[in-house]
N, C-alpha and C. Protein backbone atom coordinates (compact mmCIF):
# COMPACT_ATOMS: atom_id res chain seq x y z
N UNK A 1 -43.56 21.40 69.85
CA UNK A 1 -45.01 21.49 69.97
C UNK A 1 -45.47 20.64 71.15
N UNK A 2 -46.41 21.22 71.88
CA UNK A 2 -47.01 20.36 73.07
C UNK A 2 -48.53 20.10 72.58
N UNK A 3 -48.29 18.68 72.55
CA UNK A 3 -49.37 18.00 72.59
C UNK A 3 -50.28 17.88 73.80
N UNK A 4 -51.48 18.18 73.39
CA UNK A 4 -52.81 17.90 75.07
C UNK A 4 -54.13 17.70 74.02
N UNK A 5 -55.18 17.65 74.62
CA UNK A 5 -56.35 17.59 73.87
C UNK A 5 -56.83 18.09 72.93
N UNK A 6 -56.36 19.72 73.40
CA UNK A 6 -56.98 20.43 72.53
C UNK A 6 -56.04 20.07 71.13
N UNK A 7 -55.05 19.92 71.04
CA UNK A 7 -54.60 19.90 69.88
C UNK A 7 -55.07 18.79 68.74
N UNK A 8 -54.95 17.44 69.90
CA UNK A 8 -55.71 16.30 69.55
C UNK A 8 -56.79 16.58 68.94
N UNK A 9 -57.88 16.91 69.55
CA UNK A 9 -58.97 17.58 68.96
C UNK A 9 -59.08 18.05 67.23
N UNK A 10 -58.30 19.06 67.37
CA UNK A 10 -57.94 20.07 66.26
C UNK A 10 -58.08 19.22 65.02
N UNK A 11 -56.91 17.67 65.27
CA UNK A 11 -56.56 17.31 64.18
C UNK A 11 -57.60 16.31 63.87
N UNK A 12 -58.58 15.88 64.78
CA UNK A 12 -59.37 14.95 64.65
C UNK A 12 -60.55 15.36 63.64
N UNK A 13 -60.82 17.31 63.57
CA UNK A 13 -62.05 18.11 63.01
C UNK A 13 -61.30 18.33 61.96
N UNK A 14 -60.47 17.69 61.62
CA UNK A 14 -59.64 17.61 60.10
C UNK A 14 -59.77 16.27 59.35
N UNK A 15 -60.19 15.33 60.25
CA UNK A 15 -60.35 13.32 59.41
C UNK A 15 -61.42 13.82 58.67
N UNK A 16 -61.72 13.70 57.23
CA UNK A 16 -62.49 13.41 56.55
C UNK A 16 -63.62 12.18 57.34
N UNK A 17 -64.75 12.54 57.11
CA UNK A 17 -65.83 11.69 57.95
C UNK A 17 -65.39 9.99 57.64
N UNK A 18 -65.18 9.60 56.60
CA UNK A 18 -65.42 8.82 55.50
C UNK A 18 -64.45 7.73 56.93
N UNK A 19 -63.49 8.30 57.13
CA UNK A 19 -62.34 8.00 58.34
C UNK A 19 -63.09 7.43 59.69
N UNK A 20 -63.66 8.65 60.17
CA UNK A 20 -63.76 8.53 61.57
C UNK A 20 -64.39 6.84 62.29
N UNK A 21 -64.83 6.21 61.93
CA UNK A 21 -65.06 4.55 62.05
C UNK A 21 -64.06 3.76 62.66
N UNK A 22 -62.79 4.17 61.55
CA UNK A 22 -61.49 3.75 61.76
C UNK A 22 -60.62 4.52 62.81
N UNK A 23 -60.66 5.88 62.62
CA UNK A 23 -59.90 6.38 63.59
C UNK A 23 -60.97 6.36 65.27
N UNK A 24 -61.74 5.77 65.38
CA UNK A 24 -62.62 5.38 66.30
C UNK A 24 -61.97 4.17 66.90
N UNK A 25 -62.05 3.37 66.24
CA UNK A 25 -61.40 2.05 65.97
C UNK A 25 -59.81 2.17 67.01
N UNK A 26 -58.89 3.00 66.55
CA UNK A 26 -57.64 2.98 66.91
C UNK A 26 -57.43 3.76 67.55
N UNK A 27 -58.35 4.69 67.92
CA UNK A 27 -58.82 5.18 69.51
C UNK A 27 -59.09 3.95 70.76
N UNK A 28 -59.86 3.14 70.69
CA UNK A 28 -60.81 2.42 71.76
C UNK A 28 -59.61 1.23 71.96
N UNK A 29 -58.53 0.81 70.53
CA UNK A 29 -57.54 -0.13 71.07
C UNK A 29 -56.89 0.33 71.39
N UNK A 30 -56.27 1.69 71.02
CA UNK A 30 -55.29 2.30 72.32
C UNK A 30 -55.39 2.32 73.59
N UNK A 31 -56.27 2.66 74.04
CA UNK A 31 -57.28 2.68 75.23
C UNK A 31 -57.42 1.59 76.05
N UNK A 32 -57.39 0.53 75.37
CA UNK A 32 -57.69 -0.70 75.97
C UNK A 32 -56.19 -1.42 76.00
N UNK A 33 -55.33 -1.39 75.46
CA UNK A 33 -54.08 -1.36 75.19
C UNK A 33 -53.72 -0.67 76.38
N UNK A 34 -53.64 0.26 76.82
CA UNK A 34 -53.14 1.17 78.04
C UNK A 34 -53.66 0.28 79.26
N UNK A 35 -54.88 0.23 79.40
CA UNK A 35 -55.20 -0.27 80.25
C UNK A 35 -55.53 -1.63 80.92
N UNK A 36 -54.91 -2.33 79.71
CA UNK A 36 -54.33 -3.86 80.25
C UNK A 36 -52.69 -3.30 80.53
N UNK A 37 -52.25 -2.84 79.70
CA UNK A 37 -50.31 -2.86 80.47
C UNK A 37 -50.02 -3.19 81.82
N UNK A 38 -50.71 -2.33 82.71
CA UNK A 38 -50.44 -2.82 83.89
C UNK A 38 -50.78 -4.08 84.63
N UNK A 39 -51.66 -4.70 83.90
CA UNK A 39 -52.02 -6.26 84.34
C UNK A 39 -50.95 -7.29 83.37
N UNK A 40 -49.78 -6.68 83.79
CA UNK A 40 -49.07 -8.36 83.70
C UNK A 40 -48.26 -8.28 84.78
N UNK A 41 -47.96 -9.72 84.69
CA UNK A 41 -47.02 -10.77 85.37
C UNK A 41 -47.86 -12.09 85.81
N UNK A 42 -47.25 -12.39 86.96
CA UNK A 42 -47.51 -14.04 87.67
C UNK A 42 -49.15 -13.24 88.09
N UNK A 43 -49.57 -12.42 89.09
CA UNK A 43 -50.53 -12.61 89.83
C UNK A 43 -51.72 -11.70 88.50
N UNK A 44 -51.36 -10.78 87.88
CA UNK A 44 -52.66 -10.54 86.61
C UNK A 44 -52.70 -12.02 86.07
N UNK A 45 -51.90 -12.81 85.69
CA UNK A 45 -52.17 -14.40 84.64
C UNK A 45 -52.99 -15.17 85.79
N UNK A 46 -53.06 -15.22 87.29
CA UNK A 46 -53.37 -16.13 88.31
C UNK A 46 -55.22 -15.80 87.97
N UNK A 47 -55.16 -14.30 87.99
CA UNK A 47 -56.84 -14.13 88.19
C UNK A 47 -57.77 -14.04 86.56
N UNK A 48 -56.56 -14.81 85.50
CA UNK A 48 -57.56 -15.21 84.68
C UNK A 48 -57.93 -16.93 84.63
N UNK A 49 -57.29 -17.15 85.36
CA UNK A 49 -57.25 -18.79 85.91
C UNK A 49 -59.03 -19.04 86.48
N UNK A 50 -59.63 -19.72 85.58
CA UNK A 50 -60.97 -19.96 85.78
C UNK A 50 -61.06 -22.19 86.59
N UNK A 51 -61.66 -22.50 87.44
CA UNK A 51 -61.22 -23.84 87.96
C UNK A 51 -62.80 -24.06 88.23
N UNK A 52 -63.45 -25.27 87.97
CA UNK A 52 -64.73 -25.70 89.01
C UNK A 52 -64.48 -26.97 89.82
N UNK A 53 -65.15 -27.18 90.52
CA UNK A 53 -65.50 -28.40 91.51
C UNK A 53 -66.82 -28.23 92.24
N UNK A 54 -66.60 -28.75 93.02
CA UNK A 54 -67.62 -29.56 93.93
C UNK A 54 -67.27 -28.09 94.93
N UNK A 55 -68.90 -28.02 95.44
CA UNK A 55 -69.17 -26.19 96.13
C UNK A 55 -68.85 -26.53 97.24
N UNK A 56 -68.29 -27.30 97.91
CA UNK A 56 -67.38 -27.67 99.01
C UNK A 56 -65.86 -27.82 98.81
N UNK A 57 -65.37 -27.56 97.65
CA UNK A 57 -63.80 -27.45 97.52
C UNK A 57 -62.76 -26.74 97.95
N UNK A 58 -63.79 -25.79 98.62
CA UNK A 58 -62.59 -24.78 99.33
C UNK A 58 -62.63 -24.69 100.76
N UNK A 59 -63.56 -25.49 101.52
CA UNK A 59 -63.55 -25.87 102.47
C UNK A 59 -62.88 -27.04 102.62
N UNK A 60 -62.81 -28.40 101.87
CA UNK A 60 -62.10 -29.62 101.56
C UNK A 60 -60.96 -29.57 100.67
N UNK A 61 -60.26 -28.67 100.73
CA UNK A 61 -59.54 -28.60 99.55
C UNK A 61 -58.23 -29.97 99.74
N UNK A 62 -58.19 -29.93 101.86
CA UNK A 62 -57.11 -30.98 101.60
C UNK A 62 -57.50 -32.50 101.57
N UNK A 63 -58.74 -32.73 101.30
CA UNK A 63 -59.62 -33.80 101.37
C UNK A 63 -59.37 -34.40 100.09
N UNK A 64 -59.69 -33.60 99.21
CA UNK A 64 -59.67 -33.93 97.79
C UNK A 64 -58.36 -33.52 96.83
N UNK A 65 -57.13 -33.00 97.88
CA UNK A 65 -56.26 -33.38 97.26
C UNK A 65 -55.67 -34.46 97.52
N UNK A 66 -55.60 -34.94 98.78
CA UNK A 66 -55.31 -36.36 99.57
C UNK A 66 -55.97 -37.28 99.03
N UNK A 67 -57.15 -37.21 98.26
CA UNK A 67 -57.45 -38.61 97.35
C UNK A 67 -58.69 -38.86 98.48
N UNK A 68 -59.10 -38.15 99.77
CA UNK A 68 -59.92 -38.79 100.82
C UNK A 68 -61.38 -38.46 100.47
N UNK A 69 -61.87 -37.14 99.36
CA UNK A 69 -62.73 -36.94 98.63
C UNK A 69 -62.54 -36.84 97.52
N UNK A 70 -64.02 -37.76 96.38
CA UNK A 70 -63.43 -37.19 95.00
C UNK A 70 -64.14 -36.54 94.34
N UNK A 71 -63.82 -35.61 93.37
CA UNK A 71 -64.88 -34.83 92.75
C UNK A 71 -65.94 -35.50 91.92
């Protein structure tokens, strides 16, 4: 059997209503599930890396790692 939408479909106008909440549910984490997969490794983990300082830190960055500015 080949699975595509329409079939998907088919079986979905078969959930008893009482369901659909849930099978809603495990729709939207699949979904979201898919579309984190491709965000791993080293550089997806880098850009959840949140940092503050002083709104001159990235212009001084070797200032204030040298100890010559401090935050």
């Amino acid at each position: 059997m080949i699975v595509n939408r329409e079939v998907i479909k088919s079986e979905i106008d078969l959930v008893d209503t009482q369901y659909l909440d849930t099978l809603y549910r495990i729709v939207k984490s699949l979904q979201m599930q898919i579309t984190r997969e491709p965000q791993s490794g080293l550089m997806a983990n880098l850009k959840t890396v949140k940092i503050s300082g002083p709104k001159d830190f990235a212009e001084n960055i070797d200032a204030y790692l040298s100890g010559e500015k401090h935050a």
